[in-house]
Protein backbone atom coordinates (compact mmCIF):
# COMPACT_ATOMS: atom_id res chain seq x y z
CA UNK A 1 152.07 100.41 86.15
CA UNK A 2 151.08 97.69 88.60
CA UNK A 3 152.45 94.84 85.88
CA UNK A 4 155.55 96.99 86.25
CA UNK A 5 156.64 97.33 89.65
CA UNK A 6 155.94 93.40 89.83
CA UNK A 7 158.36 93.53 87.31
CA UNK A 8 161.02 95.28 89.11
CA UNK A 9 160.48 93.11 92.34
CA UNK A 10 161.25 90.23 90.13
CA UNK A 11 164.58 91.55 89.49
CA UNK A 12 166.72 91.81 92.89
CA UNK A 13 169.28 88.95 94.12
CA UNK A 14 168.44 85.60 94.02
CA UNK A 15 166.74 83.19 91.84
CA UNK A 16 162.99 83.07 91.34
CA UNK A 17 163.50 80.04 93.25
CA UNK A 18 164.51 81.50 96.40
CA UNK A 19 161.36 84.16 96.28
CA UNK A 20 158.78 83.56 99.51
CA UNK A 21 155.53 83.53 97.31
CA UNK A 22 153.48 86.62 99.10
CA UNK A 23 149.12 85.53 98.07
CA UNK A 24 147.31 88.74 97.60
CA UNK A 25 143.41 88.14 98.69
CA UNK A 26 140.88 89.56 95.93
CA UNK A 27 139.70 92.83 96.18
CA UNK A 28 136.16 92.89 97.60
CA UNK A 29 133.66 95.46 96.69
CA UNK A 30 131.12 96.91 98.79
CA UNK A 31 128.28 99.02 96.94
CA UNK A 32 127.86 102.62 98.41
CA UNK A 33 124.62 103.85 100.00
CA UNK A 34 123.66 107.65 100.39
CA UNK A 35 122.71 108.00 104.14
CA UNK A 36 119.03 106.70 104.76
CA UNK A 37 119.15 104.25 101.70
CA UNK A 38 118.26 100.76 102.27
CA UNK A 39 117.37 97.38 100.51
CA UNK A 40 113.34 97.20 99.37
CA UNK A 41 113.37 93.85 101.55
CA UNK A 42 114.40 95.41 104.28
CA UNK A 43 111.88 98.22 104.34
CA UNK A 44 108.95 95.31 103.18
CA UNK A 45 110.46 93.49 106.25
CA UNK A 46 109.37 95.84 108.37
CA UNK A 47 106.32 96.27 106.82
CA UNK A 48 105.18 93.25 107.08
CA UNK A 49 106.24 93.29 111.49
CA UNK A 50 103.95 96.39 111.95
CA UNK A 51 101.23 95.11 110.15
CA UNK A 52 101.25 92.18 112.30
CA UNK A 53 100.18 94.15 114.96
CA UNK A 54 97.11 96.39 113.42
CA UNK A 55 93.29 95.02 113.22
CA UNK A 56 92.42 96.48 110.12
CA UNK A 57 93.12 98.54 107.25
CA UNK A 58 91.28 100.49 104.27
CA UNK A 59 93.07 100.86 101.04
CA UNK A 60 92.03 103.20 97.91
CA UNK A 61 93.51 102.83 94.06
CA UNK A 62 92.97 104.75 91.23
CA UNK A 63 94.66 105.32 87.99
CA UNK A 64 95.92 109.24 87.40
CA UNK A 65 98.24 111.51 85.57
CA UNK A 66 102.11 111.02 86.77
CA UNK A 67 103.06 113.37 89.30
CA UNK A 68 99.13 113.82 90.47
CA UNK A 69 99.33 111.58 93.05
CA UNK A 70 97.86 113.61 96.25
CA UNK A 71 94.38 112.95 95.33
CA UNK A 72 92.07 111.05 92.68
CA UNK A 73 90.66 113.42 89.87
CA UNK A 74 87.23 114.04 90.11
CA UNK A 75 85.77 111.28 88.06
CA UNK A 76 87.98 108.76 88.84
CA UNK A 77 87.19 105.14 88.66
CA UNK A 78 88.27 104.03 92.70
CA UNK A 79 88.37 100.79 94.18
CA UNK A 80 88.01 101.23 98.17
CA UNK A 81 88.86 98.10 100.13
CA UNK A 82 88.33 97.68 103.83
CA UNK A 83 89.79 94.53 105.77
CA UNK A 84 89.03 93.35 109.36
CA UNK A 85 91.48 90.58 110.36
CA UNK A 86 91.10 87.63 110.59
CA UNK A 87 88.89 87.12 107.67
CA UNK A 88 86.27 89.96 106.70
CA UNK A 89 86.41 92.04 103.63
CA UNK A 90 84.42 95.29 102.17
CA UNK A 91 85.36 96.01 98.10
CA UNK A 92 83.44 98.93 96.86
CA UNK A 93 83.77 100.32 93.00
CA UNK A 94 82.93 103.86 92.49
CA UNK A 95 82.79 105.72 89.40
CA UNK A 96 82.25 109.31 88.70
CA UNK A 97 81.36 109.19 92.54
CA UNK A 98 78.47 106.26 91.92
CA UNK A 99 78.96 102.34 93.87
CA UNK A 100 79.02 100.32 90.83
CA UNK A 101 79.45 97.04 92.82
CA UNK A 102 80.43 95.81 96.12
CA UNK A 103 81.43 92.31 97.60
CA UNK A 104 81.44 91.53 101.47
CA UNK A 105 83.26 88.44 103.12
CA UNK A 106 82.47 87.53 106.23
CA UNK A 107 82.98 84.12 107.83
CA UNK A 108 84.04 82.81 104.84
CA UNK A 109 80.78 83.75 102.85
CA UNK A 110 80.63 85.75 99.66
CA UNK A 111 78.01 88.31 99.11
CA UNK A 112 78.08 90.56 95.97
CA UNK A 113 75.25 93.23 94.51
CA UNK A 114 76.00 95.74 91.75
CA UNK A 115 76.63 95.69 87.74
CA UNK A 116 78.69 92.21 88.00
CA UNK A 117 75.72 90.27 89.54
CA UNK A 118 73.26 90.36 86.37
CA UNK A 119 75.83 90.27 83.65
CA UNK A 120 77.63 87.91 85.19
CA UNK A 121 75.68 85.43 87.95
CA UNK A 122 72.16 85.84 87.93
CA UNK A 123 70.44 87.70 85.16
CA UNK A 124 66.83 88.21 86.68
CA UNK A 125 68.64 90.09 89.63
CA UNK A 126 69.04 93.77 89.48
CA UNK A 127 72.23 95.63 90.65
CA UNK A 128 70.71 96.69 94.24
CA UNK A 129 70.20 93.35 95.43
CA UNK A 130 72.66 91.47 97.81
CA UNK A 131 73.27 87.80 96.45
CA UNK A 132 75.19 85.54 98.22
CA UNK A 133 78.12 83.75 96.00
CA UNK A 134 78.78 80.08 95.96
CA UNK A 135 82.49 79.77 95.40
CA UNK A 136 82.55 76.15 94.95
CA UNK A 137 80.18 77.27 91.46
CA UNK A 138 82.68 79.69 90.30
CA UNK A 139 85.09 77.25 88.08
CA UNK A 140 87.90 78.25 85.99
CA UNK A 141 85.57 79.08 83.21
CA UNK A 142 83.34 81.73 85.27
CA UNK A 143 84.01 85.02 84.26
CA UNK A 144 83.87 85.42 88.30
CA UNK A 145 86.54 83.04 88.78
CA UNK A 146 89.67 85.39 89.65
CA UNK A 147 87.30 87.56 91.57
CA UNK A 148 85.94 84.78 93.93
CA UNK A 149 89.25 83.60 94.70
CA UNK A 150 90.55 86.79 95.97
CA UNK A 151 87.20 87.53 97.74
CA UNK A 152 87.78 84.09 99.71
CA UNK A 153 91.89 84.16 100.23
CA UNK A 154 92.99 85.22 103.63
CA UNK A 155 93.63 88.58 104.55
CA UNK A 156 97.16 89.34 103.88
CA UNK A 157 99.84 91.58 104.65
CA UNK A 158 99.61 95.12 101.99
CA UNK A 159 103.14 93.93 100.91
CA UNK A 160 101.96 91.20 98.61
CA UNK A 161 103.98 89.06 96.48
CA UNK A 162 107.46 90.95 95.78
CA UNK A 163 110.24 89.12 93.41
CA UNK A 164 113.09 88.69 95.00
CA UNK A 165 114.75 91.03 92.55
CA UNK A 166 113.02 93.66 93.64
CA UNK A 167 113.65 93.57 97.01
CA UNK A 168 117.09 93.06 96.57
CA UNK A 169 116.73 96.51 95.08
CA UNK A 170 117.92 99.84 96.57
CA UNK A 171 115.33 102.66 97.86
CA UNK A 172 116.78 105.88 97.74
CA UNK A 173 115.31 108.19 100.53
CA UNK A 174 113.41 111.20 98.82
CA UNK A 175 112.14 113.43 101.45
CA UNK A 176 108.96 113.69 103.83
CA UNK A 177 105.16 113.95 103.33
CA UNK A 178 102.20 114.19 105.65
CA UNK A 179 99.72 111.66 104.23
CA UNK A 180 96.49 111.33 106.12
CA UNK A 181 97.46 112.76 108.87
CA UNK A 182 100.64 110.66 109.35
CA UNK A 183 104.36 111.71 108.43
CA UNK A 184 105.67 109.75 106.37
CA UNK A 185 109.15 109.35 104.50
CA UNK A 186 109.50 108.57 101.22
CA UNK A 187 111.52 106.06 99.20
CA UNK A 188 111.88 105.71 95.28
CA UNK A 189 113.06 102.59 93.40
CA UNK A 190 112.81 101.22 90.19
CA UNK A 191 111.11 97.92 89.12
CA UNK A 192 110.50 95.74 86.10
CA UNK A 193 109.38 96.53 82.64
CA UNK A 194 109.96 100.41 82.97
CA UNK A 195 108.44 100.70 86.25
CA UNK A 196 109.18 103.64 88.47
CA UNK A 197 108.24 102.98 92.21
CA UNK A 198 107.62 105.57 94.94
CA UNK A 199 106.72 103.91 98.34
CA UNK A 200 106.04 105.96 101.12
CA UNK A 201 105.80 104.83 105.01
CA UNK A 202 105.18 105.53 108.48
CA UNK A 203 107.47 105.84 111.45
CA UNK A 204 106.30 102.42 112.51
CA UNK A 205 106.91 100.72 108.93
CA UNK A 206 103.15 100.84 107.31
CA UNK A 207 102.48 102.01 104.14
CA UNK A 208 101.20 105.27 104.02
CA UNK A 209 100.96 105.69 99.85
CA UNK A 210 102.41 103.32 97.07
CA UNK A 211 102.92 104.89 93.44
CA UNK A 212 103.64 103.30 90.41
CA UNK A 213 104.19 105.01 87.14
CA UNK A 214 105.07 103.91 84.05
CA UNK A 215 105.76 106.73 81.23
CA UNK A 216 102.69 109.65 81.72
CA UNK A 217 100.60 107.25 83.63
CA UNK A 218 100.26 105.94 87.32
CA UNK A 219 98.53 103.49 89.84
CA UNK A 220 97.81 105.06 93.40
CA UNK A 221 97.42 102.97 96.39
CA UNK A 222 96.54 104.54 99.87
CA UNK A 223 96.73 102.85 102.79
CA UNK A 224 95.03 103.76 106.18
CA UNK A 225 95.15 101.15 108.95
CA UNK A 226 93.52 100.78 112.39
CA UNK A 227 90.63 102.72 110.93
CA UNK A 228 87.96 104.04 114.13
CA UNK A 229 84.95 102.20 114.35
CA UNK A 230 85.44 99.87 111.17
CA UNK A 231 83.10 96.43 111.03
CA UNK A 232 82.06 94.31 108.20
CA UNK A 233 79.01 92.85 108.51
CA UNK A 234 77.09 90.14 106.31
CA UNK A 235 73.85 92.14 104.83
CA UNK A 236 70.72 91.57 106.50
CA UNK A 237 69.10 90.07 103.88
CA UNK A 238 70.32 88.42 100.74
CA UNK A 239 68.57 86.18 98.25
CA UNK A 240 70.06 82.12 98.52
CA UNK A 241 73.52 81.43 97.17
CA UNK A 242 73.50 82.54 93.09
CA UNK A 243 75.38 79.49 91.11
């Protein structure tokens, strides 16, 4: 119908010579957010401003059921992580409620005890004693390589390392949740390779819970920050740096 009125125009008095050319801009599109959606850069933006101004923060992950993500099951495996900025670090494994191993950084030094430290750095040691990690030893070939590097990396923001793909993404608002005794609103996304993301945050813009489910199964992160009374210190005693 359009081709046709521009048809018709075509065919009044005068030549198509004497027609005044009229340019017609193209159409721009716009796309259309429900209220409270937003881009997942904006709302890691604003992550990554609040946590600028807290001193520390505990995370815990397991792996669960989708749709169980309220609390671990009762013999989940749980890695509990405790940061002090600038540079101090607690990692704790538990499973089936038992420490399995734990790393410390402080001041740049690595100290590890647990199942990793005679299977993997010094056999005659056994799992209660604190050794203290050279990371210059740990090459590419230790088994203890990707572990050490983390362990000495600076503390860094809970956002991570986000494609910018995702965060060009939209979150669509999905209600509110008290989660540790904050109130927190919730956002859903989707991400790559069948991911389904559900990231939930403060009134301030920290994290509060991240969940990450592919099919039947999820990843649980929960995030507490500022935690009361929270130090990392080196252990007392700890036998020389294990090579």
């Amino acid at each position: 119908m359009l081709v046709f009125a521009l048809t018709l125009a075509g065919c009044g008095s005068g030549s198509p010579s004497d027609a005044t050319p009229v340019p017609t801009a193209p159409p721009t599109y716009a796309p259309t957010l429900q209220p409270g959606a937003t881009s997942v850069g904006n709302l890691l933006t604003a992550m990554d401003a609040a946590w600028n101004n807290a001193a520390s923060m505990r995370t815990t992950y397991w792996e669960t059921d989708a749709g169980l993500a309220a609390t671990p099951p009762p013999a989940a495996s749980l890695t509990i992580e405790e940061v002090v900025r600038p540079s101090s670090r607690h990692v704790v494994q538990v499973v089936n409620g038992v420490v399995i191993d734990e790393q410390i950084v402080v001041d740049g030094r690595i100290f590890m005890k647990g199942s990793l430290v005679p299977t993997t750095i010094a056999p005659m040691v056994d799992t209660n004693t604190w050794v203290e990690v050279d990371p210059a030893a740990a090459t590419s070939n230790s088994p203890i390589a990707g572990l050490v590097n983390y362990l000495a990396a600076p503390v860094s923001s809970p956002v991570g390392t986000v494609s910018d793909d995702t965060r060009a993404r939209v979150a669509i608002p999905s209600g509110l949740e008290e989660i540790g005794g904050r109130q927190c609103n919730l956002f859903t996304f989707p991400g790559d390779s069948a991911l389904d993301y559900e990231l939930a945050i403060d009134p301030i813009g920290l994290p509060c819970r991240l969940v990450i489910s592919a099919g039947v199964q999820a990843t649980v992160t929960m995030y507490e920050f500022n935690v009361p009374g929270l130090t990392i210190t080196a252990p007392s005693a700890a036998t020389p740096p294990a090579t």
